[in-house]
Protein backbone atom coordinates (compact mmCIF):
# COMPACT_ATOMS: atom_id res chain seq x y z
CA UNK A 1 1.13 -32.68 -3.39
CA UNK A 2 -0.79 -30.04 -1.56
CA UNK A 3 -0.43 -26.41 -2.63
CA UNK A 4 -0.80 -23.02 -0.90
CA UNK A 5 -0.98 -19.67 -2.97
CA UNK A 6 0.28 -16.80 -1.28
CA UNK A 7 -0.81 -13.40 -2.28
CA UNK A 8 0.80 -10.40 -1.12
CA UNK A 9 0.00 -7.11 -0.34
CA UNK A 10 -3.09 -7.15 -2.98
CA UNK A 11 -4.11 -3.91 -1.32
CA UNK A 12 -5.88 -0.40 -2.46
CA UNK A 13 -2.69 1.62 -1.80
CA UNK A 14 -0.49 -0.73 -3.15
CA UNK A 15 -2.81 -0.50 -6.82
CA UNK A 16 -4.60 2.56 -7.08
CA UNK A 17 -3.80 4.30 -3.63
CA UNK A 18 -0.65 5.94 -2.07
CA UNK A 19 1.99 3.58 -3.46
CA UNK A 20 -0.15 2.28 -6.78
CA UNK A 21 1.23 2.02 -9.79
CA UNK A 22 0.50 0.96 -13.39
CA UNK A 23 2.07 -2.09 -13.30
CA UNK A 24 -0.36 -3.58 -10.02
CA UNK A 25 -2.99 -2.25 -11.97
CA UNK A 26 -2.37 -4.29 -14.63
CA UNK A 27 -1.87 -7.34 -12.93
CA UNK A 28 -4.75 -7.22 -11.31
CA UNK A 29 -7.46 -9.53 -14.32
CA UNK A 30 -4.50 -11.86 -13.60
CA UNK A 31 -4.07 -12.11 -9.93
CA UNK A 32 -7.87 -12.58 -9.73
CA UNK A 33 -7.63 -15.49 -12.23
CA UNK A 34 -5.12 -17.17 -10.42
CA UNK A 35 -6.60 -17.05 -7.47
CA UNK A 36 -10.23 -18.01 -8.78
CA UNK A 37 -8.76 -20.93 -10.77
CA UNK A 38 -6.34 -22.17 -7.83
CA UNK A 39 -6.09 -26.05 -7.09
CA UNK A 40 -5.10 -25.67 -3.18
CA UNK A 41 -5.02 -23.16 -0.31
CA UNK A 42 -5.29 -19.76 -0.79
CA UNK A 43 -3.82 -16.82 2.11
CA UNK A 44 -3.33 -13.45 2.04
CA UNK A 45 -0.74 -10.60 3.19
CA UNK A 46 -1.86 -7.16 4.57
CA UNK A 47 0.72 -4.42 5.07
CA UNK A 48 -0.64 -3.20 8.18
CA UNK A 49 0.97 -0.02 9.93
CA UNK A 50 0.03 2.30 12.90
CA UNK A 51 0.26 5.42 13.32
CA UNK A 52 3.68 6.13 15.09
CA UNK A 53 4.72 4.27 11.09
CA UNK A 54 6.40 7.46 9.99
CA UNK A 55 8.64 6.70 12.83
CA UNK A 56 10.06 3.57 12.04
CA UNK A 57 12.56 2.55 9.71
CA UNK A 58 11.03 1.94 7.66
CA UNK A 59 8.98 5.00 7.52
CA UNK A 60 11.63 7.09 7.79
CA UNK A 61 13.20 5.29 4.56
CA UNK A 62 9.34 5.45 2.85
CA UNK A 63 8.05 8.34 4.27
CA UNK A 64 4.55 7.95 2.40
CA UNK A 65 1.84 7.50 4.64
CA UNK A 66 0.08 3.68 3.90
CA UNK A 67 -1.76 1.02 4.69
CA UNK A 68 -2.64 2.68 7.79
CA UNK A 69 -4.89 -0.53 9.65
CA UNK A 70 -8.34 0.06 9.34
CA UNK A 71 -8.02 2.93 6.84
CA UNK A 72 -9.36 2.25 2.96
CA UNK A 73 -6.05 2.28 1.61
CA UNK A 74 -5.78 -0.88 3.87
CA UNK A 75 -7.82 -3.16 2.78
CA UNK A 76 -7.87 -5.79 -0.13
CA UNK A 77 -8.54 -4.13 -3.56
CA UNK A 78 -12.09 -4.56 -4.02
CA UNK A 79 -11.41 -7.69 -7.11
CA UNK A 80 -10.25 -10.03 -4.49
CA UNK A 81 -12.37 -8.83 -1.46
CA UNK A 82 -15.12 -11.55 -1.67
CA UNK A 83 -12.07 -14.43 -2.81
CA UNK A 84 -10.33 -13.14 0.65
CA UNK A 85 -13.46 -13.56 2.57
CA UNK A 86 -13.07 -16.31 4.83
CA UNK A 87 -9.61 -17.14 3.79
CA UNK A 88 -6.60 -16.80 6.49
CA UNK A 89 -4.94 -13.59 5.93
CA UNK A 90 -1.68 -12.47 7.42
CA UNK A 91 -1.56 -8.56 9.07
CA UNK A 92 2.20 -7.74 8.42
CA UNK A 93 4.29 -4.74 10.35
CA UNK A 94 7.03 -4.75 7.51
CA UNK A 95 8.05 -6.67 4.18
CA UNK A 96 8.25 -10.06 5.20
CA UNK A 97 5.92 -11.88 7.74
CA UNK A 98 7.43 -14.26 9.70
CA UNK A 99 4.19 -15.90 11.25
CA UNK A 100 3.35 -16.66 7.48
CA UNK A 101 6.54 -18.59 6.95
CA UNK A 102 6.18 -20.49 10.41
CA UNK A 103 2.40 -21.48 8.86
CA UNK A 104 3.96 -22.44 5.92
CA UNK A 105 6.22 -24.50 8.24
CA UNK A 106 3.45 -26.37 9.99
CA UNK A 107 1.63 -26.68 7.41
CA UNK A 108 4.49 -28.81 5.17
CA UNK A 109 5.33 -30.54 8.55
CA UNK A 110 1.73 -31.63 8.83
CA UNK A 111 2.33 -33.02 4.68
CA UNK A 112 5.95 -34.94 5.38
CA UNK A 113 7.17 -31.69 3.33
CA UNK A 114 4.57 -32.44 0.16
CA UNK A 115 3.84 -28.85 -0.28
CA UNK A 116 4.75 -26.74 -2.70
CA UNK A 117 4.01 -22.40 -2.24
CA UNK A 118 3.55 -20.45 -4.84
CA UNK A 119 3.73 -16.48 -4.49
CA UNK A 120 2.24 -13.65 -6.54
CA UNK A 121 1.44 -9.62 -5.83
CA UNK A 122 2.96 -6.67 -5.51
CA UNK A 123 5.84 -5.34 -5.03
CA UNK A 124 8.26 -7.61 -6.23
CA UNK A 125 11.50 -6.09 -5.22
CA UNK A 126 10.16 -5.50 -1.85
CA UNK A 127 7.16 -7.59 0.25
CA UNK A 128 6.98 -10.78 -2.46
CA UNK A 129 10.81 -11.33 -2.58
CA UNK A 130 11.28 -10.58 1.41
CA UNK A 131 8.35 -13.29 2.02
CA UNK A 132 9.79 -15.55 -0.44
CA UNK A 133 13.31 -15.67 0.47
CA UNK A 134 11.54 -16.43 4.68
CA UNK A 135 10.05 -18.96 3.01
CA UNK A 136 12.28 -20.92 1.43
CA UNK A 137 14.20 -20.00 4.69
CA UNK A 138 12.30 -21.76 6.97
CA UNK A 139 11.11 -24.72 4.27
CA UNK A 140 14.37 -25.39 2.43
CA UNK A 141 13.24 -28.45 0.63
CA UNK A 142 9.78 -27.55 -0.42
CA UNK A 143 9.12 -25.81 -3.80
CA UNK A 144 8.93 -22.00 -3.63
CA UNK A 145 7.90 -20.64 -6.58
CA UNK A 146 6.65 -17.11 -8.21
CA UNK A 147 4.22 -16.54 -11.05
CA UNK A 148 5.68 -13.17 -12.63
CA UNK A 149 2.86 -12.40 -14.36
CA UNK A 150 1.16 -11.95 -11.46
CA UNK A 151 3.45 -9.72 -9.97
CA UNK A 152 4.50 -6.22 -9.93
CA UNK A 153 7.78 -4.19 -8.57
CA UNK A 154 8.43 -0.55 -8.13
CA UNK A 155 9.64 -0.34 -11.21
CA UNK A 156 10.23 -2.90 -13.99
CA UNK A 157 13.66 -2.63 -13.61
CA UNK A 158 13.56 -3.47 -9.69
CA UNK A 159 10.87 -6.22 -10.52
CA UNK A 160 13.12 -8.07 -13.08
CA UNK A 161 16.31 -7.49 -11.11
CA UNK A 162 13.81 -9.04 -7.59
CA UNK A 163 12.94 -11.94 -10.11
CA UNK A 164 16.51 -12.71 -10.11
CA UNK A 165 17.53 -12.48 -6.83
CA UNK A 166 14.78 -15.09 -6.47
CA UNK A 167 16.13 -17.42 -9.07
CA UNK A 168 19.38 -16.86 -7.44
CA UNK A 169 18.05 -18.43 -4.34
CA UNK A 170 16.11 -21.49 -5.67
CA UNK A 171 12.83 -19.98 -5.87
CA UNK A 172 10.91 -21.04 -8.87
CA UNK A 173 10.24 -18.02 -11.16
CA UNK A 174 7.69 -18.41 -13.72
């Protein structure tokens, strides 16, 4: 069975930037062993806003300026720039990418459905449970799964209860 690791968000502002945290930092010798060490595909998400972003929704609900496109904060921590190089990597206007799930789509279409996805990054309870949950959407018989050691929420409360949800929804959690 083929695989495809999906890793989301990996990004300076997400880890040491605007919206870092502790908990991506320390995730971070882990993600980059993962991904080294991985047995199949490997793609990546970018948060990617513009500048009319504090007018959105979302923006108005996160008003912390991030992930701007182009800006430092917006690109791949520097750990998993060279792994990223050359590898397909989703630009995303909000928490879930829906071109990413339709890829995932094709790609288990193109396989008779022997795929399995696996997801790890940051945050949890936001951008790796919103692209999980499409997933599984738009694949409901291939194997979804999440390595939560390689994740991070918000919090740990918010990254536990994501984990859950997850669960909840017949996605793997590891």
């Amino acid at each position: 069975m083929d695989k495809i690791l999906v890793v989301v968000d990996m990004q300076k502002d997400f880890v040491t930037g605007a919206l870092g945290s502790a908990e991506a930092q320390q995730i971070v010798p882990a993600v980059v062993e993962k991904v080294k060490n991985f047995d199949g595909t490997v793609v990546f998400t970018r948060d990617t806003h513009q500048e009319n972003y504090m007018e959105t929704q979302e923006g108005k609900n996160l008003p912390v300026p991030h992930c701007f496109e182009g800006t430092d904060g917006w690109e791949i921590i520097p750990e998993l720039s060279e792994l990223s190089n050359g590898k397909k990597i989703f630009n995303k206007p909000t928490f879930g990418s829906k071109e990413l799930a339709q890829y995932i789509k094709e790609e288990a279409d193109k396989r008779n459905g022997e795929l399995s996805v696996e997801l790890i990054g940051v945050c949890t309870d936001i951008c790796v449970v919103s692209n999980a949950l499409l997933i599984k959407a738009y694949n409901t018989e291939i194997p979804v799964a999440v390595d939560s050691k390689c994740c991070a929420g918000v919090t740990p409360q918010s990254h536990n209860a994501a984990l859950a949800t997850m669960k909840s929804c017949q996605v793997q959690v590891a």
